[in-house]
Protein backbone atom coordinates (compact mmCIF):
# COMPACT_ATOMS: atom_id res chain seq x y z
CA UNK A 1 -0.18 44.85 -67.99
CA UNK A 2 -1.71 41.90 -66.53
CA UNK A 3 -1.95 43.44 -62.96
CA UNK A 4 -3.89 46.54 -64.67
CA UNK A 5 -6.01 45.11 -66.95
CA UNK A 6 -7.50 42.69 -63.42
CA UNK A 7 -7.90 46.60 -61.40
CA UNK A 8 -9.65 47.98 -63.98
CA UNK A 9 -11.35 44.79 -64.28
CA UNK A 10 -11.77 44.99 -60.68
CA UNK A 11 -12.77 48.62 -60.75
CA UNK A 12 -15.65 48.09 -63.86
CA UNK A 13 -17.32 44.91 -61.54
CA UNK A 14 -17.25 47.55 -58.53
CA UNK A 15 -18.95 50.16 -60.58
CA UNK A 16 -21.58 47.40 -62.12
CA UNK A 17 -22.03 46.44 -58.27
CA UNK A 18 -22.90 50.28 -57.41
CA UNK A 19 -25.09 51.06 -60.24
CA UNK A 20 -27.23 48.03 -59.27
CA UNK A 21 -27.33 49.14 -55.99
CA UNK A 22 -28.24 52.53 -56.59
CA UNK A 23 -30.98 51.42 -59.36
CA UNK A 24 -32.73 48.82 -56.55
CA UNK A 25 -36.07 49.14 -55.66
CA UNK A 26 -36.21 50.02 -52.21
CA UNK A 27 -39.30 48.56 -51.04
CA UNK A 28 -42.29 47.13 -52.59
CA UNK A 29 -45.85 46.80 -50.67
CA UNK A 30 -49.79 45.94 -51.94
CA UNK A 31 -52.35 46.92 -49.35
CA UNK A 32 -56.33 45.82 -49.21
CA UNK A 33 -59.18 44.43 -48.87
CA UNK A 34 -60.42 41.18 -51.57
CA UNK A 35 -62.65 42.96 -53.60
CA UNK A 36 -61.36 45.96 -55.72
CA UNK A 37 -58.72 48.73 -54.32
CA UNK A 38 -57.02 51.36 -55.46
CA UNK A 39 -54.65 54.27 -54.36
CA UNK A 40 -54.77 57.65 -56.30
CA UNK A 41 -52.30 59.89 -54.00
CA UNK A 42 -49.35 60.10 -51.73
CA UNK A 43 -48.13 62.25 -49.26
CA UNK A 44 -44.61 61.91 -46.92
CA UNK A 45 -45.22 62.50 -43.15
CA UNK A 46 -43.23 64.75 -40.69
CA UNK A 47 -42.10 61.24 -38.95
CA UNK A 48 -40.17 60.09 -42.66
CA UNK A 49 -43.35 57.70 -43.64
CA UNK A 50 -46.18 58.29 -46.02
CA UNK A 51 -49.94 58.61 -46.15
CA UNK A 52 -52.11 57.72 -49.31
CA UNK A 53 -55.59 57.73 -50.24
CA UNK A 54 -57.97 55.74 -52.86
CA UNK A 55 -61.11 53.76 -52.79
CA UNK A 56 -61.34 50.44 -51.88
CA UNK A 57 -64.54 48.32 -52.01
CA UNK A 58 -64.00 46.88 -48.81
CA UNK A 59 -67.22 46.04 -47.96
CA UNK A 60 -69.80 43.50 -49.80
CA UNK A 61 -71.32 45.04 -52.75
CA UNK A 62 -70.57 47.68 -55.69
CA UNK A 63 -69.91 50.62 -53.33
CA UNK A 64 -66.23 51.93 -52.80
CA UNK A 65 -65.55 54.04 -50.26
CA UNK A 66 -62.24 55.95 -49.14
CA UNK A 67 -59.17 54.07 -48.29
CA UNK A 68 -56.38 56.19 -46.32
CA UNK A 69 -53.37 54.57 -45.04
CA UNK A 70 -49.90 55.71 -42.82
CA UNK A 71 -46.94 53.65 -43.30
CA UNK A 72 -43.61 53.71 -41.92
CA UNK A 73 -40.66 54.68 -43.44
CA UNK A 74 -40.77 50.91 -44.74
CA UNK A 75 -43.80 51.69 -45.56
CA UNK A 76 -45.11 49.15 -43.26
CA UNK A 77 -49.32 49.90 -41.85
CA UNK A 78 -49.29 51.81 -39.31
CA UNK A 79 -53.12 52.90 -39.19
CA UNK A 80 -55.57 52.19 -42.13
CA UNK A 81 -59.39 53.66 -42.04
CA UNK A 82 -62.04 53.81 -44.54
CA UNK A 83 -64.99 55.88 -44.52
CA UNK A 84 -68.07 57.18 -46.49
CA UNK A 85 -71.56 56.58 -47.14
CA UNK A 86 -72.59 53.25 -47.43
CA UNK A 87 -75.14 53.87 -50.26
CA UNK A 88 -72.47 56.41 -52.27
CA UNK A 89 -69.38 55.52 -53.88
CA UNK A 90 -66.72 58.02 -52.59
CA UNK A 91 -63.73 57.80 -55.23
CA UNK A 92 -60.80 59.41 -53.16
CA UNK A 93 -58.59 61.38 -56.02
CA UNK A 94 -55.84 63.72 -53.78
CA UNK A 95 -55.02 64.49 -50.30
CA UNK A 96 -53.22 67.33 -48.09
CA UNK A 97 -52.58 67.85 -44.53
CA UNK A 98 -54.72 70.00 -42.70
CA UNK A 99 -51.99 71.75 -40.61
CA UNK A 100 -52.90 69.91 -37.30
CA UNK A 101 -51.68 66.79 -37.83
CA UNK A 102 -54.70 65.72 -39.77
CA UNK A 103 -55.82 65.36 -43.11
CA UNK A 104 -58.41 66.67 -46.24
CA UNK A 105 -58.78 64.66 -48.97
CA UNK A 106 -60.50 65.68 -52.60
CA UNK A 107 -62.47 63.15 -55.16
CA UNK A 108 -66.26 62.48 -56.56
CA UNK A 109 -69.22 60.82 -54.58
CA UNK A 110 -72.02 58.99 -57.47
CA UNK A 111 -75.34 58.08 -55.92
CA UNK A 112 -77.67 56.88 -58.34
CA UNK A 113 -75.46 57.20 -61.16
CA UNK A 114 -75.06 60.98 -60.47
CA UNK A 115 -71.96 62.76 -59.34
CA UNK A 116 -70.88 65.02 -56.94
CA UNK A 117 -67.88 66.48 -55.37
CA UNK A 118 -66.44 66.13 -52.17
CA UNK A 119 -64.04 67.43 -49.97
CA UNK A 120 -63.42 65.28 -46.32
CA UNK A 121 -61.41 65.92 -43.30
CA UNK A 122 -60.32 63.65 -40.67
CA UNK A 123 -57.85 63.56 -37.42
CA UNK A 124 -54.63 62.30 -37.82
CA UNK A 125 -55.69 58.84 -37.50
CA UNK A 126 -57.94 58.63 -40.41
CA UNK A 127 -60.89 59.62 -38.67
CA UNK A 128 -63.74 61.19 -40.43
CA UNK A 129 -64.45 64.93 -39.14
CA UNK A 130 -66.52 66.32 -41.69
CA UNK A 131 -67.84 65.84 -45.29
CA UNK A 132 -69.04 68.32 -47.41
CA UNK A 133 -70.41 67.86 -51.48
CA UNK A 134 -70.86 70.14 -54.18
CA UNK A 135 -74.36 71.98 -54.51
CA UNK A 136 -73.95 71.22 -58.03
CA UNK A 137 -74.12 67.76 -59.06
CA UNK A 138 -72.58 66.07 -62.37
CA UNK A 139 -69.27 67.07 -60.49
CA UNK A 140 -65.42 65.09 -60.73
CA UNK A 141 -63.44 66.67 -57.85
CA UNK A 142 -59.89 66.23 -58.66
CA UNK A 143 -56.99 68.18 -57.08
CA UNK A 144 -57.57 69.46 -53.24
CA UNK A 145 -54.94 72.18 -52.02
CA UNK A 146 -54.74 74.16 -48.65
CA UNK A 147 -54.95 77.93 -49.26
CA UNK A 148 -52.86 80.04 -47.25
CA UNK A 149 -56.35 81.48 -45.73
CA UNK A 150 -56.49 77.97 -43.86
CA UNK A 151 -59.53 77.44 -46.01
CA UNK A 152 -59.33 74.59 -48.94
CA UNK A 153 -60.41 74.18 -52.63
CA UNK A 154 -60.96 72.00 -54.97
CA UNK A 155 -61.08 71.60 -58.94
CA UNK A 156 -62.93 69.39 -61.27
CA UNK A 157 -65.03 69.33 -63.73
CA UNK A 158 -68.97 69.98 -64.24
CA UNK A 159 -70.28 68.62 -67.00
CA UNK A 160 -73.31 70.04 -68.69
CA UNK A 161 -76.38 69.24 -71.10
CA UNK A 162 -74.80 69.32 -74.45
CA UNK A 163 -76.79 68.79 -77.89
CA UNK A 164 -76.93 65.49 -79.59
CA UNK A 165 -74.83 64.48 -76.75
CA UNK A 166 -71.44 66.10 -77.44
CA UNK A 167 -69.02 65.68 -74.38
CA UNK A 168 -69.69 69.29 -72.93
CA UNK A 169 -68.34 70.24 -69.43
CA UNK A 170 -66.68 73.11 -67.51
CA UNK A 171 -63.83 73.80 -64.94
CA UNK A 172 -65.26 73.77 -61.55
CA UNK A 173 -63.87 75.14 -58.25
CA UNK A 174 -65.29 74.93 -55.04
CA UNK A 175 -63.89 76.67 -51.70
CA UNK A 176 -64.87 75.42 -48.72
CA UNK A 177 -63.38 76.49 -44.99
CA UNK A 178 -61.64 74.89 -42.34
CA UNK A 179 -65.32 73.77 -40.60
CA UNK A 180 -66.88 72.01 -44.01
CA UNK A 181 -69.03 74.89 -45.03
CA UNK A 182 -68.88 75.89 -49.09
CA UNK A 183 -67.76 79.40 -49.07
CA UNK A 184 -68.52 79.57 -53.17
CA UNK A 185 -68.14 77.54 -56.36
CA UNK A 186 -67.78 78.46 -59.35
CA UNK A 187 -67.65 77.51 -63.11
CA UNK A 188 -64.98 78.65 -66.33
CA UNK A 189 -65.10 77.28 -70.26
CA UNK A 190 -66.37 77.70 -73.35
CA UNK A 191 -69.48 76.09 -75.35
CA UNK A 192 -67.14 73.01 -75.88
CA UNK A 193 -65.10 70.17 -73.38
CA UNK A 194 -62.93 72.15 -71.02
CA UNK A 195 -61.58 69.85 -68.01
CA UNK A 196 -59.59 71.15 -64.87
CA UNK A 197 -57.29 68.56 -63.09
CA UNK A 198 -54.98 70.64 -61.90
CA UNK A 199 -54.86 73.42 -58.83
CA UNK A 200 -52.18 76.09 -57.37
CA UNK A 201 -51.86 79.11 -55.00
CA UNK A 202 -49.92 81.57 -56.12
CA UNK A 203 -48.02 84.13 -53.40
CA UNK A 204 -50.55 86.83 -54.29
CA UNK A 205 -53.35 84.46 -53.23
CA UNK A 206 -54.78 84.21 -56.67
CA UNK A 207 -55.96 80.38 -58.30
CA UNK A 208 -54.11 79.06 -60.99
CA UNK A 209 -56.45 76.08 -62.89
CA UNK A 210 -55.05 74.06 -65.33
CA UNK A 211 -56.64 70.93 -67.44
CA UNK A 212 -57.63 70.53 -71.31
CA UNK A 213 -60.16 72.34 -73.66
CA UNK A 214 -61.40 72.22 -76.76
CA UNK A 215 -63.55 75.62 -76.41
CA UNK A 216 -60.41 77.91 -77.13
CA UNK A 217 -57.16 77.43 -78.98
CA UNK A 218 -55.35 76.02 -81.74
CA UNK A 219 -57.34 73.07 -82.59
CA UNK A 220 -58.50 70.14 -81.69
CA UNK A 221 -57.73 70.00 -77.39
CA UNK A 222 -54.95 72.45 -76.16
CA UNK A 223 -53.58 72.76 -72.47
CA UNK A 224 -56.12 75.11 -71.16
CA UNK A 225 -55.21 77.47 -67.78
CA UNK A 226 -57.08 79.97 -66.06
CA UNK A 227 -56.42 82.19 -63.46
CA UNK A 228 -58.76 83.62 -60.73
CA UNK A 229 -58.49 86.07 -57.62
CA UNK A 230 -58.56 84.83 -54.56
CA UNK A 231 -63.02 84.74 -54.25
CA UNK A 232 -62.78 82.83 -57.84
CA UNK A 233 -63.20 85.70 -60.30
CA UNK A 234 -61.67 85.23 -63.16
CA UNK A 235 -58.78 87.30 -63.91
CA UNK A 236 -57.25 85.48 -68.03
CA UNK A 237 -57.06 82.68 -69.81
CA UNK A 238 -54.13 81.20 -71.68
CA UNK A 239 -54.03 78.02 -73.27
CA UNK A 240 -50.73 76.26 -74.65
CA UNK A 241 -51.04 73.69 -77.71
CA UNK A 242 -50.80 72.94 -81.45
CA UNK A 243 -53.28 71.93 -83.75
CA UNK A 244 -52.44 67.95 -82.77
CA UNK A 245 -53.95 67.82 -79.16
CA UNK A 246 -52.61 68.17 -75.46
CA UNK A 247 -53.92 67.32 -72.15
CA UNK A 248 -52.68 68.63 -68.83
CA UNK A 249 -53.24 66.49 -66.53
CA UNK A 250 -50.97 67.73 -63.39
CA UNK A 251 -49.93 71.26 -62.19
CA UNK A 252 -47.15 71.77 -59.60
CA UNK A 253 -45.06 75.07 -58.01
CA UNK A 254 -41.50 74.70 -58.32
CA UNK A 255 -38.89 75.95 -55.71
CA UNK A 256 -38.23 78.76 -58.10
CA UNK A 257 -41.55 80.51 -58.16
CA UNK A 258 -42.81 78.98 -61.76
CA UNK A 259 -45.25 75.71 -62.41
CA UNK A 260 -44.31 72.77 -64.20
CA UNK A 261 -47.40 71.28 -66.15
CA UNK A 262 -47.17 67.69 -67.08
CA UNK A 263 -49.38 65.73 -69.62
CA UNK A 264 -50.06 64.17 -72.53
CA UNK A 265 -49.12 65.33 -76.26
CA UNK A 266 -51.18 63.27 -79.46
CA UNK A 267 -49.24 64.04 -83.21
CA UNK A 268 -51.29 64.31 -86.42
CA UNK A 269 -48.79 61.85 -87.75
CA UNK A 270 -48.59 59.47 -85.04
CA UNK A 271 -51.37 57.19 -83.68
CA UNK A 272 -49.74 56.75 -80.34
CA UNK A 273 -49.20 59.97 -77.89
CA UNK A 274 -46.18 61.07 -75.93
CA UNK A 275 -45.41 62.56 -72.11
CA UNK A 276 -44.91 66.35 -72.35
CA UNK A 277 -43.35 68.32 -69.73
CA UNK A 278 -43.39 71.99 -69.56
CA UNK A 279 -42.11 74.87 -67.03
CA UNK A 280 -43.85 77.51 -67.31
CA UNK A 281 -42.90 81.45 -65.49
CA UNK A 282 -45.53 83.66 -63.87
CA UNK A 283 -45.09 86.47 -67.02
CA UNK A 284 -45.38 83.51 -69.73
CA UNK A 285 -48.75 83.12 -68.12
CA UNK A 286 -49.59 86.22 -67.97
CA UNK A 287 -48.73 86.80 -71.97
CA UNK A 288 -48.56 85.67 -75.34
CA UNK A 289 -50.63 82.32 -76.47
CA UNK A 290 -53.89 83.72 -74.35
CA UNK A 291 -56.99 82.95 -75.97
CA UNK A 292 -59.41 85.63 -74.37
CA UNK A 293 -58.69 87.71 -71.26
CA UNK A 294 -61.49 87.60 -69.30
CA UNK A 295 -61.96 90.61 -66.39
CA UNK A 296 -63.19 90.45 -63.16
CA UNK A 297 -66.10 92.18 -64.48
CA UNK A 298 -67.50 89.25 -66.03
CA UNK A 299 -70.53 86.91 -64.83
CA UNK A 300 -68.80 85.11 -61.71
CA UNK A 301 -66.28 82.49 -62.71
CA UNK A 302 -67.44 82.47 -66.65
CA UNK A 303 -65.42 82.73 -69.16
CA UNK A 304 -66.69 82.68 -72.98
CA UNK A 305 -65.20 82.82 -76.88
């Protein structure tokens, strides 16, 4: 009895042992400059290292500009850049890889207090090829993603005059090709606060938006999504909530062919909010829980109650 009771001793301290092991951290790094930095997204690289992107106010002043680093697998520097205007503030928000070995990052540019948003591409050591910004200004850029045209877009928000100053703003989504040129932008909301964060292509080359709005829904801020062909058009609307509130706040494709939506989810009875997580398949978009459908024929990119 003895004998047994010290293996399974033995076996439990073995077992402790390998659950600590597989629970460690595997590596912990801080990168920058003295002032203020920050990192916003990550990316892993064909070579089994990583590449992310932020802002970092590396130089003396208020200004940030964008921060892009490669590690190695160890995630060890293996190149850092930054890059921008020196009178802007370039607040780096997502990046993707451009298909040659280099990269195009999404985020918002404020001069003067006003914003704008940008899409930049650089070589596949960080630097700079081209920057292009919105037309429009009052702009967040948010999520970049590379179409399957080669071409890129982007989604944000535009925010716009509101009376008595209500928070009032729209989805934007800007497409812009593989040389920096705009090929359109466009807008899609309601009279209220509708915010896009989130971006996908779907395999029939249409746009699938997703973010939070308080134009359409349930009450008080629901998940909001829309859908658009592939020159922006809008093609429905759904949104997803209860009368508490909940914010979408990331959008990605799963290996299955449906999206999984992540967020945040406030109760009428709580004070505090919770994470919500939610899969959602190409015909649940399409039907049930859609607050207007809005057709193609409709003024470019607008969709209203």
């Amino acid at each position: 009895m003895r004998s047994l009771l010290a293996q399974i001793g033995l076996v439990a301290i073995a077992c402790l042992f390998w659950q600590q092991a597989s629970l460690a951290q595997g590596w912990e790094r801080t990168f920058g400059f003295p002032a203020s930095d920050g990192l916003s997204d990550v990316l892993p690289t064909p070579d089994g290292g990583y590449v992310t992107v932020g802002a970092t106010q590396a130089l003396s002043g208020p200004d940030r500009q964008v921060f892009l680093i490669q590690t190695d697998a160890d995630g060890d520097t293996v190149w850092s850049s930054t890059f921008g205007d020196g009178m802007k503030q370039e607040f780096a928000k997502s990046i993707v890889t451009d298909g040659s070995g280099g990269y195009v990052i999404g985020g918002t540019s404020i001069s003067d207090g006003i914003s704008y948003a940008f899409l930049a591409r650089t070589d596949q050591f960080g630097n700079q090829l081209w920057l292009t910004l919105s037309v429009q200004d009052s702009v967040q850029g948010r999520q970049v993603v590379r179409l399957a045209d080669g071409n890129y877009a982007l989604v944000g928000s535009l925010q716009r005059p509101a009376p008595a100053g209500a928070p009032n703003s729209d989805f934007f989504l800007m497409k812009v090709d593989d040389a920096g040129s705009i090929v359109w932008s466009k807008t899609y909301g309601g009279t209220g606060f509708d915010e896009g964060y989130a971006l996908a292509e779907t395999p029939a080359s249409e746009l699938l938006l997703a973010g939070l709005t308080n134009s359409f829904g349930a009450g008080g801020y629901d998940v909001f999504l829309v859908k658009t062909n592939a020159v922006g058009d809008t093609i429905l609307t759904k949104t997803l909530g209860t009368t508490a509130a909940e914010l979408c706040f990331a959008m990605t494709p799963t290996t299955d062919g449906n999206y999984a939506i992540t967020g945040q989810r406030e109760t009428a009875s709580s004070s505090g909010q919770d994470v919500f997580w939610q899969k959602l398949t190409p015909t649940a978009i399409k039907s049930g829980g859609a607050t207007s459908q809005c057709p193609v024929s409709k003024p470019p990119g607008r969709c209203s109650k």
